[in-house]
C-alpha atoms as a PDB file:
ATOM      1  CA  UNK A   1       9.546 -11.193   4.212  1.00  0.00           C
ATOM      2  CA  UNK A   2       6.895  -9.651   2.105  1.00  0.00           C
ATOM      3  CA  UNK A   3       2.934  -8.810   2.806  1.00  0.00           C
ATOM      4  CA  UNK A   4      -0.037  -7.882   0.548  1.00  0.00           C
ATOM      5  CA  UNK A   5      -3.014  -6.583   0.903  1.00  0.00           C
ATOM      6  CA  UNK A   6      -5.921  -7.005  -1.470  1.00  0.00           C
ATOM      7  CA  UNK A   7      -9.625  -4.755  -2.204  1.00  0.00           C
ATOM      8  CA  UNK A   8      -8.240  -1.844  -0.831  1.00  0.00           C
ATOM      9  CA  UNK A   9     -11.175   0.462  -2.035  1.00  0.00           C
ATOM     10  CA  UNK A  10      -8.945   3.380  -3.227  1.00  0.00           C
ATOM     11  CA  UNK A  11      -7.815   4.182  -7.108  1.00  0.00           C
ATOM     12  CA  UNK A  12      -4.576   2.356  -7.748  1.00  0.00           C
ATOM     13  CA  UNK A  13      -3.226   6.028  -9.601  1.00  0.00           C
ATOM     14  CA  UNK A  14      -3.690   7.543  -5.822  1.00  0.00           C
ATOM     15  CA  UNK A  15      -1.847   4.947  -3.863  1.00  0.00           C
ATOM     16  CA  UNK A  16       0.953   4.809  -5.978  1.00  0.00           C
ATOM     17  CA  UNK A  17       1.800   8.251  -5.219  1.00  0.00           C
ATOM     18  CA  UNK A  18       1.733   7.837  -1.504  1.00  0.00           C
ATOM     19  CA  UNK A  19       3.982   4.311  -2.686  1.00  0.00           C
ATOM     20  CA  UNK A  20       6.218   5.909  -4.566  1.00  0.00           C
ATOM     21  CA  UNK A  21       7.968   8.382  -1.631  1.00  0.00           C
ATOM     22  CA  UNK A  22       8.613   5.378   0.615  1.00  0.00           C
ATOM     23  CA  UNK A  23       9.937   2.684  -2.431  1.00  0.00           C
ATOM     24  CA  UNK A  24      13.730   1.877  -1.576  1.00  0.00           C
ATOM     25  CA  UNK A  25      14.076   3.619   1.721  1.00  0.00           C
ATOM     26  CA  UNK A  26      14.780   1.546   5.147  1.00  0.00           C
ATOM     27  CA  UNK A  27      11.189   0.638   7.294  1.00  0.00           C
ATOM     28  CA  UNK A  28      11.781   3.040  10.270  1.00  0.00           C
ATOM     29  CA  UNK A  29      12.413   5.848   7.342  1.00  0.00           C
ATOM     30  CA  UNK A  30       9.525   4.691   5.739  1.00  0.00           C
ATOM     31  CA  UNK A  31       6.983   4.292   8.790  1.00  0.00           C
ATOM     32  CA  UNK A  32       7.917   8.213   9.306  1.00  0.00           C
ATOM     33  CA  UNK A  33       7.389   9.379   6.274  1.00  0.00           C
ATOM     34  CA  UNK A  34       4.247   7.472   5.718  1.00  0.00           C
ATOM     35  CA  UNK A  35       2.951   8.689   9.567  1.00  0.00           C
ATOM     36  CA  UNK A  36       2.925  12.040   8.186  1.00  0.00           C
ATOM     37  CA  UNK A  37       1.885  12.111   4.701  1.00  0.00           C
ATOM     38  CA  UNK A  38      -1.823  13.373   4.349  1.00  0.00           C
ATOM     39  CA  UNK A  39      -3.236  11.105   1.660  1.00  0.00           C
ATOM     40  CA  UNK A  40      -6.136   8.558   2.401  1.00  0.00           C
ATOM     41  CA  UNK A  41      -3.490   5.953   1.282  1.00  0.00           C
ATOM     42  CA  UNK A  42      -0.798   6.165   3.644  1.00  0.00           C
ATOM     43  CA  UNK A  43      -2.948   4.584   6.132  1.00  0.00           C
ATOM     44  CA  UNK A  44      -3.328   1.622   4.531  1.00  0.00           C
ATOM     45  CA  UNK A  45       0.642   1.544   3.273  1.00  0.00           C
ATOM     46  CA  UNK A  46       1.664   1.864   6.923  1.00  0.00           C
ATOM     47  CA  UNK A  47      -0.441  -1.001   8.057  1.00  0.00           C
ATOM     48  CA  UNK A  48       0.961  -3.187   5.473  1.00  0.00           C
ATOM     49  CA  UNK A  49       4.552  -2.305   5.812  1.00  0.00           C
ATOM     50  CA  UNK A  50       3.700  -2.961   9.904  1.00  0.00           C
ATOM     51  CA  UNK A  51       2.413  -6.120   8.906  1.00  0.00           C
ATOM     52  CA  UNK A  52       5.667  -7.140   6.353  1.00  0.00           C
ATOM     53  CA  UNK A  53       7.728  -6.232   9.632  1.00  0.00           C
ATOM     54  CA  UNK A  54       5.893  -8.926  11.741  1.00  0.00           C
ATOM     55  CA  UNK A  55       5.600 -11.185   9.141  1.00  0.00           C
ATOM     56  CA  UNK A  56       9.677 -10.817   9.096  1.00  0.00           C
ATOM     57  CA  UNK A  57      10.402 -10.926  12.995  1.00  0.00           C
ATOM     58  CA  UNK A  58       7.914 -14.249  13.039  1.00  0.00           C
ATOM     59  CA  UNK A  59       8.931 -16.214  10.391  1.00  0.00           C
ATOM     60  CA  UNK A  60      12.303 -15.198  10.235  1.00  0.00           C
ATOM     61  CA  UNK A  61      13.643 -14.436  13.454  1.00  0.00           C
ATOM     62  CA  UNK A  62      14.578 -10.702  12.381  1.00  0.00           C
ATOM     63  CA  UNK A  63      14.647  -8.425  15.627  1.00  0.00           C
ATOM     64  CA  UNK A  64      16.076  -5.285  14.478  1.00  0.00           C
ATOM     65  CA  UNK A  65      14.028  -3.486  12.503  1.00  0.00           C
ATOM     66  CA  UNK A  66      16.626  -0.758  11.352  1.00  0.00           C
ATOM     67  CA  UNK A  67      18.404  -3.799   9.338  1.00  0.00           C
ATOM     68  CA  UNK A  68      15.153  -3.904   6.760  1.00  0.00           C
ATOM     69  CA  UNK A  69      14.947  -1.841   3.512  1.00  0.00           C
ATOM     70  CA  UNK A  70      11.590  -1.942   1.087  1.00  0.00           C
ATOM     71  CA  UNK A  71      13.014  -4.196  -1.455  1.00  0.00           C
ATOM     72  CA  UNK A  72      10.049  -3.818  -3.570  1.00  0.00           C
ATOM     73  CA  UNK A  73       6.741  -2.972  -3.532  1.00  0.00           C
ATOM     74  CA  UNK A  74       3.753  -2.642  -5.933  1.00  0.00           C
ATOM     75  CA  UNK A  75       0.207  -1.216  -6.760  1.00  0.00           C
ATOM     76  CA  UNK A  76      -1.581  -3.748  -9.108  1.00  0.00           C
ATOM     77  CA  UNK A  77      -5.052  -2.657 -10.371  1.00  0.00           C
ATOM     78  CA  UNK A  78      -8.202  -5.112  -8.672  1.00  0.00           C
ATOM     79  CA  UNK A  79     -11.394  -4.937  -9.534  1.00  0.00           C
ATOM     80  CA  UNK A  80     -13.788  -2.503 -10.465  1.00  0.00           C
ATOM     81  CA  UNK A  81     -17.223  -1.990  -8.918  1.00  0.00           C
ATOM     82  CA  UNK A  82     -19.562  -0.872 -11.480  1.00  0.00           C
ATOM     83  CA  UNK A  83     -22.048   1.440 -10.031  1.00  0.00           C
ATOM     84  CA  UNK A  84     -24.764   3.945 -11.647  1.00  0.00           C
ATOM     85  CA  UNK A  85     -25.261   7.852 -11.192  1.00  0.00           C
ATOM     86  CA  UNK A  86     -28.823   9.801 -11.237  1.00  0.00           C
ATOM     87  CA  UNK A  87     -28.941  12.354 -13.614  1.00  0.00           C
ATOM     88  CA  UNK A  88     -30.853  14.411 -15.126  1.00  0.00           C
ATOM     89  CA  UNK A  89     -34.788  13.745 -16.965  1.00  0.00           C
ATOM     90  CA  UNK A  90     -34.436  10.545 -15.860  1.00  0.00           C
ATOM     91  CA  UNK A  91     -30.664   9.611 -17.265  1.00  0.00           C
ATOM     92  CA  UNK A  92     -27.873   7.408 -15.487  1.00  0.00           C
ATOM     93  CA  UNK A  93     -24.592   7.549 -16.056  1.00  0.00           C
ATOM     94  CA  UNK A  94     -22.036   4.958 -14.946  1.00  0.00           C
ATOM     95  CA  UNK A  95     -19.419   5.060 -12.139  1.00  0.00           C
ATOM     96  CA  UNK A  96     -16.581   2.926 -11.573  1.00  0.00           C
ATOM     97  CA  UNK A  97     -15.343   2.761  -8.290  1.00  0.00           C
ATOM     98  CA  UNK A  98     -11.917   1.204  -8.263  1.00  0.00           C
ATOM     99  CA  UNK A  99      -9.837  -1.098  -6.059  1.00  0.00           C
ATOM    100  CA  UNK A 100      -5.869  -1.496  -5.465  1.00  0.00           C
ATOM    101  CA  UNK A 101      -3.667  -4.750  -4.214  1.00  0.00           C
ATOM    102  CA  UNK A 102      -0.858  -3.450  -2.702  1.00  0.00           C
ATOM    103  CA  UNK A 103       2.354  -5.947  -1.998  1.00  0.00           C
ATOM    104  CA  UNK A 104       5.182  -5.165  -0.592  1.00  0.00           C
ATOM    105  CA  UNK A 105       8.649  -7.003  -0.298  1.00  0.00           C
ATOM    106  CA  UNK A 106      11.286  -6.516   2.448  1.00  0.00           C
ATOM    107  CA  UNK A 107      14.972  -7.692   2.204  1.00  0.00           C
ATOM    108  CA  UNK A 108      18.058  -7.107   5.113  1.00  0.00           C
ATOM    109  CA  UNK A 109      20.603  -4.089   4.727  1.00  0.00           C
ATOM    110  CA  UNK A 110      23.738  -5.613   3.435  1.00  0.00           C
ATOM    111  CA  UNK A 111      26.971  -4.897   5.684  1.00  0.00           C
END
């Protein structure tokens, strides 16, 4: 039951502050939380948890959601696009505009 999602053009420090509130808590919880957090990031968490969720009632024949918990889940750096500034009397300074994978893992609630 896990998902990733790779290139997501956001800075790995940013996402894994919009990770970090939903790590451990159960996928309904999470799906809340992350509906109303106002980050750029959450958007892209949600869809991935949504998609960890499928990839868990497809495979393995899990139909209640409420039974799932974010085992684990992880911001990895990817890779940097190297871009150049205008500046001043004719200068250019560099930019590096960087990516995130994201993967998540889901496990059942234990009775």
């Amino acid at each position: 039951m896990k998902a990733s999602m790779k290139n997501v053009r956001i800075a790995p420090r940013k996402v894994r502050t919009v990770v970090d509130t939903v790590r451990g808590k159960s996928v309904s919880q999470a799906i809340s939380i992350l509906t109303f957090t106002r980050k750029k990031a959450a958007k892209p968490v949600q869809m991935l948890l949504r998609s960890a969720v499928a990839n868990a009632a497809e495979n393995d024949g899990i139909t209640d959601v409420d039974d799932l918990l974010i085992d684990r889940i992880t911001v990895d750096e990817g890779p940097t696009l190297k871009r150049f500034m205008p500046r001043a009397r004719g200068r250019a300074t560099p930019m590096h505009r960087r990516t995130s994978h994201i993967g998540i893992m889901l496990r059942e609630r234990e009775e």
